[in-house]
Each structure stands twice: as structure tokens, then as C-alpha cells.
C-alpha atoms as a PDB file:
ATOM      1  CA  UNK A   1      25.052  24.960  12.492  1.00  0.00           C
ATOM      2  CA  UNK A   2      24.160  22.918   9.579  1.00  0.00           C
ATOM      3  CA  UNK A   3      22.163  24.485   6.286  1.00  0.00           C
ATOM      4  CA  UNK A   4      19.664  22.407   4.655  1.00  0.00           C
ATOM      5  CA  UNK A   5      22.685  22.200   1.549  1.00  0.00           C
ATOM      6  CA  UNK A   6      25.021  20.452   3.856  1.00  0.00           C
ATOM      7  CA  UNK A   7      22.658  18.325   6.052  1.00  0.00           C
ATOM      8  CA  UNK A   8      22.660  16.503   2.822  1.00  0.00           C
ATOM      9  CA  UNK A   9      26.437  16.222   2.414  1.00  0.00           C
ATOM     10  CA  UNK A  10      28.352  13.922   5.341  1.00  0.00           C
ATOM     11  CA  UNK A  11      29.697  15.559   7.501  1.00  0.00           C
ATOM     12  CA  UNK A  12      31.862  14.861  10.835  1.00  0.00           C
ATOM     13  CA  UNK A  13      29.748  15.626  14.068  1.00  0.00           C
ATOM     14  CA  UNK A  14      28.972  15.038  17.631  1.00  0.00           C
ATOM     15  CA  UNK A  15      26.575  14.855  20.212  1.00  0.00           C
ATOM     16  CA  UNK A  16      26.226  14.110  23.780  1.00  0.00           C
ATOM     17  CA  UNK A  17      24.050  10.820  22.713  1.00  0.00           C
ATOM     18  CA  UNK A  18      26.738   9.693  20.580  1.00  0.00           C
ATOM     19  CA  UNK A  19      29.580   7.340  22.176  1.00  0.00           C
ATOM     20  CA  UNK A  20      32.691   9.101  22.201  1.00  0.00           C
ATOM     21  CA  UNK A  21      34.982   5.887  21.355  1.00  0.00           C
ATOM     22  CA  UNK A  22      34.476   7.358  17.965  1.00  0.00           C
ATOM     23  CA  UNK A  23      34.303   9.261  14.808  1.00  0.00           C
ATOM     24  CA  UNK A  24      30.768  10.423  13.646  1.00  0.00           C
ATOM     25  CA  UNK A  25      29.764  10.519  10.533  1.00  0.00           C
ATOM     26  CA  UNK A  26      26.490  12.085   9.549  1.00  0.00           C
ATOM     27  CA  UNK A  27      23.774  12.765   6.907  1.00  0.00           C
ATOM     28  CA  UNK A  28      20.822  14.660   7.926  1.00  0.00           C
ATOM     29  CA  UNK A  29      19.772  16.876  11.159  1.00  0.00           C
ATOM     30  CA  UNK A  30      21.011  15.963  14.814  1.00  0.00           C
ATOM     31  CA  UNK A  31      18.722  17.299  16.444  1.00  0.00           C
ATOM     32  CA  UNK A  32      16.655  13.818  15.941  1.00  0.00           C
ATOM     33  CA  UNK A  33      18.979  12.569  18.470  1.00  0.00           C
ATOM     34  CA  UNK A  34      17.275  14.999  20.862  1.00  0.00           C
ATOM     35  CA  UNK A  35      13.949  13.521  21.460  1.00  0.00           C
ATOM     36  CA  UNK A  36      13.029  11.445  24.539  1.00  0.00           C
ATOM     37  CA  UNK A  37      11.821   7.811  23.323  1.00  0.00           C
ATOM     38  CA  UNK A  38      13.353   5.547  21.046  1.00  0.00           C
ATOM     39  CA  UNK A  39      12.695   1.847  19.879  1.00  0.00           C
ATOM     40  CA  UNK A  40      15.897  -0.008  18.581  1.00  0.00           C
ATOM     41  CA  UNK A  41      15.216  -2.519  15.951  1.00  0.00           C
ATOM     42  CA  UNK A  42      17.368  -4.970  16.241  1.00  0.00           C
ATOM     43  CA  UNK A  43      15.579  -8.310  15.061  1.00  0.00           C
ATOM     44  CA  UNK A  44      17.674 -11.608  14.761  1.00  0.00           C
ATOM     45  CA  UNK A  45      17.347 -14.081  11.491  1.00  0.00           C
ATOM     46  CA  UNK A  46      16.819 -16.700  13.642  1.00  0.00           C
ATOM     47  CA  UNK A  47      13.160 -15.603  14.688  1.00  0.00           C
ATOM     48  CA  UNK A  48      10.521 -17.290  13.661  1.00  0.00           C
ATOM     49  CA  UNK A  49       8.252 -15.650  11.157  1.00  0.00           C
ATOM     50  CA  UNK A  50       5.444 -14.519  13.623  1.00  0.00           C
ATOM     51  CA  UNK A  51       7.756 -13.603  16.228  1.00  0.00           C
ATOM     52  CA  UNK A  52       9.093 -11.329  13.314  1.00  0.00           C
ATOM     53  CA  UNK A  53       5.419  -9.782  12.610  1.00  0.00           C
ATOM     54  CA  UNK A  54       4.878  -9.380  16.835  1.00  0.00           C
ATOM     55  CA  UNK A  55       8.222  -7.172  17.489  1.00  0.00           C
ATOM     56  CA  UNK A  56       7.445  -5.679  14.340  1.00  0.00           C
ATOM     57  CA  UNK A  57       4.487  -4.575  15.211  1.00  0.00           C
ATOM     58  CA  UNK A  58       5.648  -3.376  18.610  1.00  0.00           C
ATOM     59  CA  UNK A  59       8.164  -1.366  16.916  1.00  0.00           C
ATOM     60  CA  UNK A  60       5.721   0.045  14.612  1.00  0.00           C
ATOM     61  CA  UNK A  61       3.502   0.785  17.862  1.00  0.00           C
ATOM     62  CA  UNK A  62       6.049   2.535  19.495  1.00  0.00           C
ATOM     63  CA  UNK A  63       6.700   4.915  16.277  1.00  0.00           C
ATOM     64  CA  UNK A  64       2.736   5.977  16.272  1.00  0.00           C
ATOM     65  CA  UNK A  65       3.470   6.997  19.964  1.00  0.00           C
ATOM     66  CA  UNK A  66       6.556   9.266  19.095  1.00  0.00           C
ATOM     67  CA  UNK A  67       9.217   6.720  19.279  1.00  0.00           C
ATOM     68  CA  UNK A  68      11.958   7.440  16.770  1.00  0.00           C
ATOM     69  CA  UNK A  69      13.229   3.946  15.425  1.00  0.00           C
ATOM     70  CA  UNK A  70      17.066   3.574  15.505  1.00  0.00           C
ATOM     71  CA  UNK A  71      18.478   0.325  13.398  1.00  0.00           C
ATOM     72  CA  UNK A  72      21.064  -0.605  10.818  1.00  0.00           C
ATOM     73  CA  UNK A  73      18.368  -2.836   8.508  1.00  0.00           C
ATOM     74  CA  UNK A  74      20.617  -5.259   7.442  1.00  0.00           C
ATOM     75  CA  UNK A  75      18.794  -8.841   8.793  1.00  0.00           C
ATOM     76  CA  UNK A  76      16.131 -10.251   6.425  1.00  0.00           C
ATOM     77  CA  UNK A  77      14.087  -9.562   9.733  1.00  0.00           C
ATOM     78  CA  UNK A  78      15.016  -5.720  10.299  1.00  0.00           C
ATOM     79  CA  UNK A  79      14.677  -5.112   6.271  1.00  0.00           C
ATOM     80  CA  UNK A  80      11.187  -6.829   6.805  1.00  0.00           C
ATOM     81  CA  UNK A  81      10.295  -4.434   9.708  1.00  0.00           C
ATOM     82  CA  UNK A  82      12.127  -1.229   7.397  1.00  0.00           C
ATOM     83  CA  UNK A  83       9.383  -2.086   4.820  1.00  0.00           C
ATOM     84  CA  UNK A  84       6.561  -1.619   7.119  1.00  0.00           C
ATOM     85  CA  UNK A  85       7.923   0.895   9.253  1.00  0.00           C
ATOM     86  CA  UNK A  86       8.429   3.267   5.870  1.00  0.00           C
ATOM     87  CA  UNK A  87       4.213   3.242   5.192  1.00  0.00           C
ATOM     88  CA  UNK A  88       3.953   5.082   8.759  1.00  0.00           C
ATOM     89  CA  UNK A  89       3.332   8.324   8.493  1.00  0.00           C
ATOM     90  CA  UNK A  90       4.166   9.124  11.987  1.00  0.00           C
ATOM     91  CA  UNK A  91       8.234   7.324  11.062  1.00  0.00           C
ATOM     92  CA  UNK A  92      11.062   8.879  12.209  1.00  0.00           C
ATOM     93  CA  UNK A  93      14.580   7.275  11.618  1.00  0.00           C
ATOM     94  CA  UNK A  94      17.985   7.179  12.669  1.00  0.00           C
ATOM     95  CA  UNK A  95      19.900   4.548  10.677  1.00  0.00           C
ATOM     96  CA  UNK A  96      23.148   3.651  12.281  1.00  0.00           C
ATOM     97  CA  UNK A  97      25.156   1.855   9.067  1.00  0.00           C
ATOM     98  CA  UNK A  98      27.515  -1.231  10.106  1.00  0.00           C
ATOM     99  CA  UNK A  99      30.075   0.416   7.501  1.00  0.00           C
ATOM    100  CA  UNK A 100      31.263   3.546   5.991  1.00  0.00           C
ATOM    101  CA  UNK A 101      29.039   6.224   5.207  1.00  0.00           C
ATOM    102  CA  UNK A 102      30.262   7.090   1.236  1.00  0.00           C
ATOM    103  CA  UNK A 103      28.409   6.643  -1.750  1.00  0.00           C
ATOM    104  CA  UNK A 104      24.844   6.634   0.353  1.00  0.00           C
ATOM    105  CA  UNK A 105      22.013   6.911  -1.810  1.00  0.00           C
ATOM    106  CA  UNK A 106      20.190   9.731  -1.617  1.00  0.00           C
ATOM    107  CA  UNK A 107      16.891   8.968  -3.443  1.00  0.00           C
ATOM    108  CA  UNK A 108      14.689  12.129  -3.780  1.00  0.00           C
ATOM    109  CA  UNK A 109      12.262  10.225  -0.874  1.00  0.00           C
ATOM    110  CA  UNK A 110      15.569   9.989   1.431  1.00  0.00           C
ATOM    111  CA  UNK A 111      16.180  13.727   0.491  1.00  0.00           C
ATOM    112  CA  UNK A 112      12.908  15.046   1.351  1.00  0.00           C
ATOM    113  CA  UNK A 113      13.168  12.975   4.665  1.00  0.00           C
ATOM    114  CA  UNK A 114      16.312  14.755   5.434  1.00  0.00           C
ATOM    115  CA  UNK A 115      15.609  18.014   4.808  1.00  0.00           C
ATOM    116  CA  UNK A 116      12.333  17.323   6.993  1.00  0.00           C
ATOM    117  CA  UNK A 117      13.975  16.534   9.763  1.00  0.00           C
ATOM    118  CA  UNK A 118      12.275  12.822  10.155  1.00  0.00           C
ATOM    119  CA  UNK A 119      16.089  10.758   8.477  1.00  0.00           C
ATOM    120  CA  UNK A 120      19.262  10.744  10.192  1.00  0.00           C
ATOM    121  CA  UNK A 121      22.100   8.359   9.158  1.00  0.00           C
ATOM    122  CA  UNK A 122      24.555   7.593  10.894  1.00  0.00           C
ATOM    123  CA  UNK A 123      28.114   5.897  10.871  1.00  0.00           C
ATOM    124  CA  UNK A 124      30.945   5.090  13.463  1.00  0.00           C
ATOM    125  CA  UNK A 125      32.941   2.932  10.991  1.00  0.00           C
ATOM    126  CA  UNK A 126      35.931   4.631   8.913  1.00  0.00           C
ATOM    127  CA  UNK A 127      37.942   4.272   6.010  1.00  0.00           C
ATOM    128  CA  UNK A 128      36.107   3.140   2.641  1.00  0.00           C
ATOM    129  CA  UNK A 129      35.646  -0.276   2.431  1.00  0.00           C
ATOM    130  CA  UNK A 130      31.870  -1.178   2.801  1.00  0.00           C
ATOM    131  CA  UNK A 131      32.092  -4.465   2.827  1.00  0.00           C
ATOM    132  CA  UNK A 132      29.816  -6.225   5.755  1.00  0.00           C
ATOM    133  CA  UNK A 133      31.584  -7.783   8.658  1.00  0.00           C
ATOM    134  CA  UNK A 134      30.939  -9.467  12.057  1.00  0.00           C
ATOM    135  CA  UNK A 135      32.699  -7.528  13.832  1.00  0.00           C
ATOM    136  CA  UNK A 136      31.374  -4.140  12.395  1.00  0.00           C
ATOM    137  CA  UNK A 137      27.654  -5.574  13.149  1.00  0.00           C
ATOM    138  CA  UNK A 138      28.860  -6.062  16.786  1.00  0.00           C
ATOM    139  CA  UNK A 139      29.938  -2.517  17.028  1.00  0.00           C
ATOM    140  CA  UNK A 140      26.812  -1.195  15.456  1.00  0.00           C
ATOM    141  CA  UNK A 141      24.517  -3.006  17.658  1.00  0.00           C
ATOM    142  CA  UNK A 142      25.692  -1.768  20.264  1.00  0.00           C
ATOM    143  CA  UNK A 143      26.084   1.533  19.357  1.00  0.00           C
ATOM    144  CA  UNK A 144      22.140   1.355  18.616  1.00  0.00           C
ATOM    145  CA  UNK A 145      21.325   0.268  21.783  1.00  0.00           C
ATOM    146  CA  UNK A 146      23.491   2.690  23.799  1.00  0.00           C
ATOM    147  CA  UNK A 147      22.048   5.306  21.523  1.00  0.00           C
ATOM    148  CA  UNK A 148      18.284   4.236  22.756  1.00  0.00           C
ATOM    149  CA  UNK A 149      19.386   3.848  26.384  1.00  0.00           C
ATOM    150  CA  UNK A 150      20.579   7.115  26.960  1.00  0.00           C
ATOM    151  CA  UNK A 151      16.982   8.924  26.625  1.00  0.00           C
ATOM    152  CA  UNK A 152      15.681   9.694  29.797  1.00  0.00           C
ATOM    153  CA  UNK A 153      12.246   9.134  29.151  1.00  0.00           C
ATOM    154  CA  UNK A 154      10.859   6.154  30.963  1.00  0.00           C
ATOM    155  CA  UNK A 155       8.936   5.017  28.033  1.00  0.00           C
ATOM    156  CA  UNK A 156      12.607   4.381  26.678  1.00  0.00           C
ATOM    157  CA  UNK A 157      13.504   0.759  27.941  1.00  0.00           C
ATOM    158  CA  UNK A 158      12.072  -2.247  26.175  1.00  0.00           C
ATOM    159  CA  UNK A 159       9.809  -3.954  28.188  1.00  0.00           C
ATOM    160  CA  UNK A 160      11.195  -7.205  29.724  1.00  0.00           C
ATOM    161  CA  UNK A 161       9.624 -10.358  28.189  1.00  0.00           C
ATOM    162  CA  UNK A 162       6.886 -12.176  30.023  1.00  0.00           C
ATOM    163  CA  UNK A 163       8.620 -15.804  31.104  1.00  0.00           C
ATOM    164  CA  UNK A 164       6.802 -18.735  29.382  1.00  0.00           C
ATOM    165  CA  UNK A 165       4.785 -20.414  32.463  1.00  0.00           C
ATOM    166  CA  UNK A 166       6.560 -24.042  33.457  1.00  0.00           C
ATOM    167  CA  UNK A 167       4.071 -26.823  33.794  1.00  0.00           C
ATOM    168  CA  UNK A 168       5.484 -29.980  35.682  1.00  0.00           C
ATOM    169  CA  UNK A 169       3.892 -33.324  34.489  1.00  0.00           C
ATOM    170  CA  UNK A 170       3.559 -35.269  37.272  1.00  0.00           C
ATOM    171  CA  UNK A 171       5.741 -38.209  36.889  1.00  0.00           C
ATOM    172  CA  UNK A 172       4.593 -42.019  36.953  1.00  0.00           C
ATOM    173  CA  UNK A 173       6.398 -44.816  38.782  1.00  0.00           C
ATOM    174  CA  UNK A 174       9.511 -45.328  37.695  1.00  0.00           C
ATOM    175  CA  UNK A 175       9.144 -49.058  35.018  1.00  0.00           C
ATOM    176  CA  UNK A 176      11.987 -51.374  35.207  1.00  0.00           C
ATOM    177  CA  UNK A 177      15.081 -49.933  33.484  1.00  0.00           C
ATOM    178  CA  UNK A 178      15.481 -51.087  30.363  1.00  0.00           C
ATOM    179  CA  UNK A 179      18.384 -52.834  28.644  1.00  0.00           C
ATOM    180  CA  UNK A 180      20.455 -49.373  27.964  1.00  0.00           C
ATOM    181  CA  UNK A 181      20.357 -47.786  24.246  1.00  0.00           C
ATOM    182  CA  UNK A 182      23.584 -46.451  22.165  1.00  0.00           C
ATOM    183  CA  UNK A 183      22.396 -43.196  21.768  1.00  0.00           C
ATOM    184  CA  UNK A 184      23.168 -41.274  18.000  1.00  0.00           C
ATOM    185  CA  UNK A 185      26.002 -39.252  17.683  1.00  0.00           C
ATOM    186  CA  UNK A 186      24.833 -35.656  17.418  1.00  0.00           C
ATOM    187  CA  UNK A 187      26.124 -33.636  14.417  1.00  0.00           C
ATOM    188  CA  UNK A 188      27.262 -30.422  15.359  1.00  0.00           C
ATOM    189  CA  UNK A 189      26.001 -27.250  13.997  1.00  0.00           C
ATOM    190  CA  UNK A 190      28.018 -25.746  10.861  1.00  0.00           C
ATOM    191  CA  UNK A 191      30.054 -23.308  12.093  1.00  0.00           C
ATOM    192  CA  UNK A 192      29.724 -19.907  10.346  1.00  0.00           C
ATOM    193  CA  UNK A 193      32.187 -17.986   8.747  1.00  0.00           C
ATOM    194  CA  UNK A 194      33.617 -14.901  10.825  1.00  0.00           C
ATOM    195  CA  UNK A 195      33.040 -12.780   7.628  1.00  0.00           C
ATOM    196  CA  UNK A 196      29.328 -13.471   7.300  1.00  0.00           C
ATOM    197  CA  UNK A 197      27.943 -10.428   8.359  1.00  0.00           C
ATOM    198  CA  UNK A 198      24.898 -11.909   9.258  1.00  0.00           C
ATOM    199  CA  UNK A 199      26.453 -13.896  11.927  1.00  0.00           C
ATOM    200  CA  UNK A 200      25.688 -10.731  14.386  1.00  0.00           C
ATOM    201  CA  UNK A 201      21.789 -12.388  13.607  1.00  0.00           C
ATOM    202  CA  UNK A 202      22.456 -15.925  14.771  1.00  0.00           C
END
């Protein structure tokens, strides 16, 4: 059973919420990973700015209800969301990290979080190289979201977005076709570098 001296030191662990595919690595107390309701924030760059504040506010709405908010932060977006999600008193936080945990910080904030029980971090990734990639984003994402779908509460699942309503002009006879256009060549999207690890946010 972990003391409040080593909840602060990482530590290997498991737990039946935890996919088994691999090694856990863990700061803080488990037993977060035993309530019933969680939100996953998980917030893509490519969002506009008020879509940002609406999930963000969702998110934060779930958390006053008991939610605990799992996420690795690492989008502008999701730091965004981190920054108001920290003023609620209500927060409690699983942070899955997209790389090694070594070296965390552990300001005296993130300590007192810990020993209260309210900051878990988290890490599937080994070895020691932090550095951010694609692939490791992939992995954590989803490792966030099957941590969130395996509560059994029904207030779990995310709530399926309402479909934009389809309004069909009503078309006009058809004019005379006119004398056919060369249409522009598109230019393709850059592509983005496999490295970038905010790729995951397209």
C-alpha cells in the first residue's frame, strides 16, 4: 500500500482501469482511478477559439459535478482548458503524460495535490527520452479515453453532438451553360512532419 512518502516518488503500479498492454508508471494515489465519472480532455488545435471556451466549459461543468478530468495538456487548447480547470476548487486530475515520467516537477501546489488525493500522474511510455512524438500522442489518447470509458457510471460517456440542421435552397431553373471555366489548381495542404507532436491535434 503506498505511504504518503512514496506516493510522491514514481513508482510501478496497476489497476484494473489501466490497459494491460503496458507498464505503469505512477505519482500520486490510485485510488483516483476508482471513482465513477470522468471527462477526458482531449481538445484539438484545430478548434476554433469559441469552440475551445464551449468544451471547456463543459469540461469544467462536468468537474463541479464530480467528474475527475483525465488529459495529457499538451495542445495550446488542452493547456488553455488546464488553466481554467486549476481555479476549480471542486478539480480532480489524472494526467496521463505522452512520455516518460522522470524528472516531473513536483511544485509544492502539485505536492499538496498529491498527498490530498485530488493529482494522479500517470505514464505508459518507457525508457528516458522525453522528447514529444506522434506516435506517443496516439498512444496516450487513447489510453485517456479507454481510461474514461471503463467507469460504469452512465454519466461517463460524452454526449453525442447535436447534427447541424441541413437547409436545402430551393434551386432555380437551370440558365444556359456557360462557355466552361479552367478551374485553379488547388495547392495542397503542407504536410506535417511525423515528429511534430502536435500532429495528434490536427
Amino acid at each position: 500500500m503506498a505511504t504518503e512518502d512514496n506516493l510522491l516518488l514514481p513508482r510501478e503500479v496497476t489497476h484494473p482501469r489501466l490497459p494491460a498492454e503496458t507498464t505503469w508508471i505512477a505519482l500520486g494515489d490510485l485510488s483516483l482511478l476508482d471513482a465513477t465519472d470522468f471527462i477526458p480532455v482531449i481538445l484539438s488545435r484545430s478548434l476554433m477559439p469559441a469552440k475551445i471556451d464551449a468544451e471547456t466549459k463543459r469540461i469544467a461543468a462536468a468537474v463541479r459535478q464530480g467528474a475527475v478530468a483525465v488529459g495529457g495538456f499538451i495542445s495550446f487548447a488542452e493547456k488553455k482548458a488546464a488553466r481554467q480547470l486549476a481555479a476549480l476548487p471542486e478539480l480532480r486530475l489524472i494526467r496521463v503524460l505522452p512520455h516518460p515520467l522522470i524528472d516531473y516537477p513536483l511544485t509544492d501546489a502539485v505536492r499538496d495535490r498529491i498527498r490530498k488525493g485530488r493529482t494522479l500522474i500517470l505514464s505508459g511510455i518507457g525508457g528516458t527520452d522525453k522528447t514529444l512524438t506522434r506516435a506517443n500522442c496516439v498512444r496516450t489518447n487513447g489510453w485517456i479515453l479507454n481510461i474514461c470509458e471503463a467507469a460504469t457510471s452512465p454519466a461517463a460517456p460524452l454526449p453525442a453532438p447535436k447534427p447541424t440542421p441541413v437547409v436545402e435552397a430551393k434551386q432555380p431553373p437551370a440558365p444556359p451553360a456557360p462557355a466552361p471555366k479552367q478551374k485553379p489548381t488547388p495547392t495542397p495542404p503542407a504536410p506535417v512532419p511525423a515528429d511534430d507532436p502536435a500532429a495528434i491535434f490536427l
